[in-house]
N, C-alpha and C. Protein backbone atom coordinates (compact mmCIF):
# COMPACT_ATOMS: atom_id res chain seq x y z
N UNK A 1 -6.57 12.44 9.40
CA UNK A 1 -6.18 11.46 8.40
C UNK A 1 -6.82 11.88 7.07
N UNK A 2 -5.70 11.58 6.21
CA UNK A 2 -6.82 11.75 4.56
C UNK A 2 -7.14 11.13 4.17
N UNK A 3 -8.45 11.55 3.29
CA UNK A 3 -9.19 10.49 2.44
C UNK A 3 -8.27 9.40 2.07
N UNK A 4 -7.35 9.48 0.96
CA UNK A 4 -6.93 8.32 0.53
C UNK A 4 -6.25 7.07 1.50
N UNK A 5 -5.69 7.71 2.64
CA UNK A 5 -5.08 7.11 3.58
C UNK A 5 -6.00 6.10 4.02
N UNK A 6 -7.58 7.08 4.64
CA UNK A 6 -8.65 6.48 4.95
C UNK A 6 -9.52 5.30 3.94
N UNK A 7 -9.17 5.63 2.77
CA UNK A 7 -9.48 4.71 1.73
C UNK A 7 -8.90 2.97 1.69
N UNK A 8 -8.05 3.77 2.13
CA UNK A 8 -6.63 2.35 1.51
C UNK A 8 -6.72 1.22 3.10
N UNK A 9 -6.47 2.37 4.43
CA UNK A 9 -6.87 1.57 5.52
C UNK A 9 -8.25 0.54 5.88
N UNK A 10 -9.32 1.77 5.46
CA UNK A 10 -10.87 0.77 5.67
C UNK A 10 -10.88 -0.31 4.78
N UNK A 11 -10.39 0.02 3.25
CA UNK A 11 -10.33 -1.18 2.13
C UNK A 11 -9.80 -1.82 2.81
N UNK A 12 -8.69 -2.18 3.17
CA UNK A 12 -7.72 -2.99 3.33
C UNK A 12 -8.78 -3.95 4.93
N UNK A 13 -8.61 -3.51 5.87
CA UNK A 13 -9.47 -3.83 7.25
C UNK A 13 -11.02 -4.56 6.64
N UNK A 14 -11.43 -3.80 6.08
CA UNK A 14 -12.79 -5.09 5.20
C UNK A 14 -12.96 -5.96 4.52
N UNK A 15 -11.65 -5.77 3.88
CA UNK A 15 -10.88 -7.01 3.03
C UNK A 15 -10.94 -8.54 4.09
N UNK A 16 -9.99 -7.48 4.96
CA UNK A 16 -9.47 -8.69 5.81
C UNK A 16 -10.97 -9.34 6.61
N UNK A 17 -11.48 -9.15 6.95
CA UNK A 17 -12.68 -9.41 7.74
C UNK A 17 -13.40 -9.97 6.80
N UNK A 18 -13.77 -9.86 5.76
CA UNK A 18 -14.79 -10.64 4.33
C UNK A 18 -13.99 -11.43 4.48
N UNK A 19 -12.64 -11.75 3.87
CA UNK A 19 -12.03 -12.97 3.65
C UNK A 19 -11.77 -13.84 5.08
N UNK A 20 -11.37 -13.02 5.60
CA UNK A 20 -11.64 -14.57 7.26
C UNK A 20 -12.78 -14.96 7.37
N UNK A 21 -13.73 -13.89 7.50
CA UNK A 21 -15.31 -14.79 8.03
C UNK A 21 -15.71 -15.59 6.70
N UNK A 22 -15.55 -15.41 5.80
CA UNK A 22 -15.31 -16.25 4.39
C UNK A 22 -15.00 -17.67 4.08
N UNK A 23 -13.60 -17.42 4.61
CA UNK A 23 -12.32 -18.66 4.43
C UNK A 23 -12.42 -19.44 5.80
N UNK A 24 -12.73 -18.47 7.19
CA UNK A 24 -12.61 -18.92 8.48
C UNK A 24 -10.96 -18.32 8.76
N UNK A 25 -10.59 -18.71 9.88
CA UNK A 25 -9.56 -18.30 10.61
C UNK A 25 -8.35 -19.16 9.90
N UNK A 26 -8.66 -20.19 9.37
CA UNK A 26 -7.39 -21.18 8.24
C UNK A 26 -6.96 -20.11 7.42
N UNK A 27 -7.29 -19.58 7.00
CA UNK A 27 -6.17 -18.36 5.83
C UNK A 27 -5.38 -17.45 7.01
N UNK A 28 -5.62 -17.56 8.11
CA UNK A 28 -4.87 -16.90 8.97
C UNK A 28 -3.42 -17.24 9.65
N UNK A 29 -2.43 -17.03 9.88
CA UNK A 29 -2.15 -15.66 9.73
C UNK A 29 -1.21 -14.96 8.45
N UNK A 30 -1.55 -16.07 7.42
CA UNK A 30 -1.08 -16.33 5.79
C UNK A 30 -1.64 -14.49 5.60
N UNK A 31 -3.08 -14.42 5.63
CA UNK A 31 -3.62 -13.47 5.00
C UNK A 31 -3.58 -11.96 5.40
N UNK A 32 -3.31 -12.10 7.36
CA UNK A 32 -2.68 -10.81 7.74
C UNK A 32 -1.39 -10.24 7.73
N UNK A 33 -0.62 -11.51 7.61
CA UNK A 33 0.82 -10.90 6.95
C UNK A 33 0.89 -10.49 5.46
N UNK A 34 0.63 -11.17 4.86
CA UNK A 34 0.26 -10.91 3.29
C UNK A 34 -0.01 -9.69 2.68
N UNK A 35 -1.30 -8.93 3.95
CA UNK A 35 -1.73 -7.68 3.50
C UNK A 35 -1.34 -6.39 4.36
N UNK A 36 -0.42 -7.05 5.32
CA UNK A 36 0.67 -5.77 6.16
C UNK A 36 1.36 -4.95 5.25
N UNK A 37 2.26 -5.45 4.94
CA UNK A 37 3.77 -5.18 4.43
C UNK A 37 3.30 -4.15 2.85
N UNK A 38 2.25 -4.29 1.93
CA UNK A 38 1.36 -3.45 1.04
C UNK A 38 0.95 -2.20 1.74
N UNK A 39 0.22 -2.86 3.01
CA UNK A 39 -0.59 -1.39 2.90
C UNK A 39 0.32 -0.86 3.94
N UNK A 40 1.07 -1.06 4.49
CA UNK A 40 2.75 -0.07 5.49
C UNK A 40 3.19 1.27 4.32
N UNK A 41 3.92 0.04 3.25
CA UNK A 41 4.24 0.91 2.04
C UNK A 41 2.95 1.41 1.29
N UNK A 42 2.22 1.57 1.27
CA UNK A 42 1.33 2.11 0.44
C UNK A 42 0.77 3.61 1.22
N UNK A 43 0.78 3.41 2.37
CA UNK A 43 0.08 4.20 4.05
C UNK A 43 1.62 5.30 3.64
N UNK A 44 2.70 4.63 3.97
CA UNK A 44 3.55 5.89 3.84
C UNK A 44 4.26 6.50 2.60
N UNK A 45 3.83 5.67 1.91
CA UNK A 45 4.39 6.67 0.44
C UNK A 45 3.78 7.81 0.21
N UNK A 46 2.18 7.06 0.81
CA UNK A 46 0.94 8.17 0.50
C UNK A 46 1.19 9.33 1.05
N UNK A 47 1.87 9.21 2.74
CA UNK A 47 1.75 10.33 3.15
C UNK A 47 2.94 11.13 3.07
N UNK A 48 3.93 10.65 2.24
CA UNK A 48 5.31 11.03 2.34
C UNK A 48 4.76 12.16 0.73
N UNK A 49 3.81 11.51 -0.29
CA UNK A 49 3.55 12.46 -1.37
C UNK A 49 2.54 13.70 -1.03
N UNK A 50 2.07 13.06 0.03
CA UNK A 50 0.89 14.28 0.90
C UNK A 50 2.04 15.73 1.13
N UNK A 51 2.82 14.96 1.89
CA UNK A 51 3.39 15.74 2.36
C UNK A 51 4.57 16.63 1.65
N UNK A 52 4.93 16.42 0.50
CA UNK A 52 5.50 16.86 -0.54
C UNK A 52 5.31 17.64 -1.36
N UNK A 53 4.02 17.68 -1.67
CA UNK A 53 3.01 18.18 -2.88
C UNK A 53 2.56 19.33 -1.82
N UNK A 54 2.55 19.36 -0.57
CA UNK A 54 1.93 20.46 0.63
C UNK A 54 3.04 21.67 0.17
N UNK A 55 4.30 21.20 0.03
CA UNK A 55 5.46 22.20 0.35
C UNK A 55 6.42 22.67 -1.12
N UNK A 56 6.39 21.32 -1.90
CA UNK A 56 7.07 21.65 -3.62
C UNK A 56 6.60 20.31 -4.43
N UNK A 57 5.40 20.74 -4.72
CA UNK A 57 4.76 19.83 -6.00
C UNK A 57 5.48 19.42 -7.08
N UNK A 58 6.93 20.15 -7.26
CA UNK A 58 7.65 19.80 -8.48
C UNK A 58 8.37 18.78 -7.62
N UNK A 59 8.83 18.43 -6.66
CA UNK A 59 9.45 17.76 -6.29
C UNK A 59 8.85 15.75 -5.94
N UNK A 60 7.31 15.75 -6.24
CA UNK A 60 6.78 14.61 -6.07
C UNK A 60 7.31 13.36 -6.46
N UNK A 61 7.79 13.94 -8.05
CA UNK A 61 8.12 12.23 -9.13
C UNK A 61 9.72 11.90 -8.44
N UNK A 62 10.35 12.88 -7.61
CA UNK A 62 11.71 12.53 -7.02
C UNK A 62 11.17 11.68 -5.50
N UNK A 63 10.18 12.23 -4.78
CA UNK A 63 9.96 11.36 -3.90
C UNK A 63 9.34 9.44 -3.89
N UNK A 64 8.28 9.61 -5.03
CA UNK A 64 7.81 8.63 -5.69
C UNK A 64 8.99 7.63 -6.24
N UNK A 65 10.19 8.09 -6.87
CA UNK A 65 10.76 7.37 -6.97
C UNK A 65 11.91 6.75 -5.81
N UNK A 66 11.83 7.14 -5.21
CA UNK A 66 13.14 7.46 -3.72
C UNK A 66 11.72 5.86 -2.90
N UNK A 67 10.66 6.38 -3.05
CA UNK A 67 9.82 5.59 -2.47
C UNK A 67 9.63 4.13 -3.23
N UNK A 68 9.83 4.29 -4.15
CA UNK A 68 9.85 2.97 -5.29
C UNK A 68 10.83 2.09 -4.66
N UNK A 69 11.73 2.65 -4.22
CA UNK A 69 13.37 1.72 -4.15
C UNK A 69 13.51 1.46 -2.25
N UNK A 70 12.79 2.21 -2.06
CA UNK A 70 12.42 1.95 -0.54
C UNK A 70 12.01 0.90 -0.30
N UNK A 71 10.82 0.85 -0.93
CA UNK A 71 9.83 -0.12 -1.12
C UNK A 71 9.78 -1.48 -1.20
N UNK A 72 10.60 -1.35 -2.50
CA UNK A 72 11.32 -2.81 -2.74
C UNK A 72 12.54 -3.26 -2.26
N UNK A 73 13.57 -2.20 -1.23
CA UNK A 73 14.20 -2.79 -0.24
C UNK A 73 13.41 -3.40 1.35
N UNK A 74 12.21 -2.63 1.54
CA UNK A 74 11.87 -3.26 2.41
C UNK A 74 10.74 -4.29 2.22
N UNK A 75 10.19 -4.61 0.94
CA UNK A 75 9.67 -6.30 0.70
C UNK A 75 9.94 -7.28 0.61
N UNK A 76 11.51 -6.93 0.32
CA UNK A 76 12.67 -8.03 -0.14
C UNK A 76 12.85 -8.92 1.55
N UNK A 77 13.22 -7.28 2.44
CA UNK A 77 13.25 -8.08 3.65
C UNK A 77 12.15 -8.77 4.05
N UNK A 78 11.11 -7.98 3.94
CA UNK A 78 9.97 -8.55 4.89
C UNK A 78 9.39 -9.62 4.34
N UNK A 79 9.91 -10.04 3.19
CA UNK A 79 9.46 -11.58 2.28
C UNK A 79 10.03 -12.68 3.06
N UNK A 80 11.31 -11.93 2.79
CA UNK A 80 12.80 -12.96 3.52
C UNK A 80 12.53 -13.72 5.39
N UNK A 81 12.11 -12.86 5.95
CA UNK A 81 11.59 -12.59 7.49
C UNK A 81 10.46 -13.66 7.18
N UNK A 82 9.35 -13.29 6.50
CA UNK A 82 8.28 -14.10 6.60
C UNK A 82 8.56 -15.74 5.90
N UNK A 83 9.49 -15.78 5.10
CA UNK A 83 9.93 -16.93 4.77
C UNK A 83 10.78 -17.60 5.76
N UNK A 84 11.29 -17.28 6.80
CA UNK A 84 12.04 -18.40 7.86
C UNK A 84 10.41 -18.48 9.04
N UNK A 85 9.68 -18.10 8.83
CA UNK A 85 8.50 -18.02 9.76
C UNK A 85 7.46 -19.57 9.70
N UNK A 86 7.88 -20.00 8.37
CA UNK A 86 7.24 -21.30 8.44
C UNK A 86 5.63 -21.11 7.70
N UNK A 87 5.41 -19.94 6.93
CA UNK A 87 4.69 -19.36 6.47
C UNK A 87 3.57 -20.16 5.62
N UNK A 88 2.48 -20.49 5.18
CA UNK A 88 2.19 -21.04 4.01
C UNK A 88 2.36 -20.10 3.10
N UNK A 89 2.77 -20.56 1.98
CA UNK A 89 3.40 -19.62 1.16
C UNK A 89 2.66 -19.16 -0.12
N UNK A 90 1.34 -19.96 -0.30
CA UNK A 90 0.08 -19.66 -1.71
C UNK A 90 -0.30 -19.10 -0.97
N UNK A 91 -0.91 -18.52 0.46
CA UNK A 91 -1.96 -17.85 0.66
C UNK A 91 -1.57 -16.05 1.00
N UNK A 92 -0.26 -16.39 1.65
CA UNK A 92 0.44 -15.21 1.77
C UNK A 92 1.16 -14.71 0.57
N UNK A 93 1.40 -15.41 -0.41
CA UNK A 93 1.62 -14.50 -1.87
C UNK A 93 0.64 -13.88 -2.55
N UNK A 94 -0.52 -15.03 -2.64
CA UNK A 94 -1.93 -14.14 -3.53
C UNK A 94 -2.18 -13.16 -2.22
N UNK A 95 -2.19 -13.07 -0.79
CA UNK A 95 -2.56 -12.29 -0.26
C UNK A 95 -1.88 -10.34 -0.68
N UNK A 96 -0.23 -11.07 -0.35
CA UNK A 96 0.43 -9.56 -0.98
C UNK A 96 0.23 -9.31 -1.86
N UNK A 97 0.27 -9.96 -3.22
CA UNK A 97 0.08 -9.43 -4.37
C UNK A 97 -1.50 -8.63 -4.45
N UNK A 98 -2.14 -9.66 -4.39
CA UNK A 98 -3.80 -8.58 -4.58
C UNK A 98 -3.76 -7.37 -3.29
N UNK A 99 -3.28 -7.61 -2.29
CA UNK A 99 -3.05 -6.00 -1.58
C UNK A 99 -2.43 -5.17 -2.24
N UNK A 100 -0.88 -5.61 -3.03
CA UNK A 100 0.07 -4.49 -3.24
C UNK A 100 -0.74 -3.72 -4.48
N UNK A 101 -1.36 -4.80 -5.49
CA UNK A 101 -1.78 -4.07 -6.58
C UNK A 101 -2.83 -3.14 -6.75
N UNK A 102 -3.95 -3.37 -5.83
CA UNK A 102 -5.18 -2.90 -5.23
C UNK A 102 -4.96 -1.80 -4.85
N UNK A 103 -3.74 -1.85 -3.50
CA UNK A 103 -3.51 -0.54 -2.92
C UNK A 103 -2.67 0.72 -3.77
N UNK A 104 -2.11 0.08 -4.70
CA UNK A 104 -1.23 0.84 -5.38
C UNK A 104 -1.97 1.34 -6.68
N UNK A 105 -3.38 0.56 -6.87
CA UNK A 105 -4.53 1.62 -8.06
C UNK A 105 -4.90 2.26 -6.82
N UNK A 106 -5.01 2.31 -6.07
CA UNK A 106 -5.98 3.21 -5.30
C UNK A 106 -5.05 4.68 -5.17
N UNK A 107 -3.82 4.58 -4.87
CA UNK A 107 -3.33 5.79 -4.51
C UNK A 107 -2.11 6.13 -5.93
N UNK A 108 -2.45 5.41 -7.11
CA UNK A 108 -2.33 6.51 -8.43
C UNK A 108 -3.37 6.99 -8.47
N UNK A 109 -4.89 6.60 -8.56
CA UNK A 109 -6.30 7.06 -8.83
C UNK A 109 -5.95 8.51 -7.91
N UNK A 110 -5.75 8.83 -6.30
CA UNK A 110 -5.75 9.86 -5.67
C UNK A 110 -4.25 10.76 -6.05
N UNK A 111 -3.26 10.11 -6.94
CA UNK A 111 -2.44 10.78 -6.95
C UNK A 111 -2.71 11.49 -8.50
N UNK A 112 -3.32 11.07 -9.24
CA UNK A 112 -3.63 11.73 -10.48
C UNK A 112 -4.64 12.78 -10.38
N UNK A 113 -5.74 12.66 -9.23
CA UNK A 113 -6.39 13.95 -9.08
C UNK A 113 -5.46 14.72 -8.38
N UNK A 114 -4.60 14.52 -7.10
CA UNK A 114 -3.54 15.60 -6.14
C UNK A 114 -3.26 16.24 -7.63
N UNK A 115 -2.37 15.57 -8.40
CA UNK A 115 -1.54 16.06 -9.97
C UNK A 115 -2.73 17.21 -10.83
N UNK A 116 -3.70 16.58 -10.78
CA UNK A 116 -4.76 17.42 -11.84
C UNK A 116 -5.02 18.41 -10.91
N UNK A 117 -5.16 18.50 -9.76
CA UNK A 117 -5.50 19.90 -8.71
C UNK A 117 -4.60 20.44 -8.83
N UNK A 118 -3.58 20.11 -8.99
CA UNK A 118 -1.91 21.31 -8.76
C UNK A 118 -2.24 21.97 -10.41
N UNK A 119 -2.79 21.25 -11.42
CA UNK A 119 -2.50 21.80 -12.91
C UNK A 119 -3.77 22.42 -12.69
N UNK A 120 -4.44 22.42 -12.30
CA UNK A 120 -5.75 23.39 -12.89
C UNK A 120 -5.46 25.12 -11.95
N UNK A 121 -4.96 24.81 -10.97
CA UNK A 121 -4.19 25.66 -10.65
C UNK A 121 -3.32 26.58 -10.59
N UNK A 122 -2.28 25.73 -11.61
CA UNK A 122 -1.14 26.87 -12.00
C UNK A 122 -1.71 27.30 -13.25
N UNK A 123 -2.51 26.62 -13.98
CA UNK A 123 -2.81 27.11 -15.28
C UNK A 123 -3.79 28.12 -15.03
C-alpha cells in the first residue's frame, strides 16, 4: 500500500474512532456512512493516478478528470441510496463533506509532490 493511500485510510479510521468515543455511538451510523462514500472515491482515484503516472505521466490530468465525473456519478447515487435509508441527515452531511474535503487536500498535497517528482526529473 502507499503512503498516501495509507494516509487517507489511518486519517480517515482515527477520525472515526475520536468522533464516536467523543459523540458516543449516537452519531452512528450517520458518521460511518458519511465518511465511506469520500474515502472509496478518494482510495481509488488515488490509486487509479498511482497507477497512471507509473506508465504515462502525461496522461494523469485525463484520468483525474474521467475520475471527477465518476465521482460525482457515484455520490449522486450513493446520496440517493442513503436518503431512502431513513438516514439522519445533519450528521451524515457534515460527516461527507468534512471527509470529502479533508481527503481530497490530502491527495492534491501527494499529487503535487507525484507532479514535482516527474518535473525535477525530466528537467
Amino acid at each position: 500500500m502507499s503512503r498516501p493511500l495509507a494516509v487517507m485510510i489511518g486519517s480517515s479510521v482515527a477520525s472515526w474512532v475520536a468522533i464516536t468515543a467523543a459523540g458516543g455511538w449516537g452519531v452512528n451510523p450517520e458518521l460511518a456512512f458519511g465518511m465511506a462514500a469520500p474515502l472509496a472515491g478518494a482510495t481509488v482515484s488515488w490509486h487509479m493516478v498511482e497507477r497512471t503516472h507509473a506508465v504515462a505521466p502525461e496522461r494523469v490530468t485525463s484520468v483525474l478528470v474521467a475520475g471527477f465525473a465518476a465521482k460525482m456519478i457515484f455520490f449522486g447515487i450513493y446520496v440517493g441510496v442513503l436518503g431512502a435509508l431513513w438516514l439522519r441527515p445533519q450528521p451524515l452531511v457534515v460527516a461527507f463533506g468534512a471527509s470529502f474535503l479533508v481527503l481530497h487536500m490530502i491527495e492534491a498535497g501527494y499529487l503535487r509532490k507525484l507532479i514535482a517528482g516527474t518535473q525535477t526529473r525530466t528537467c
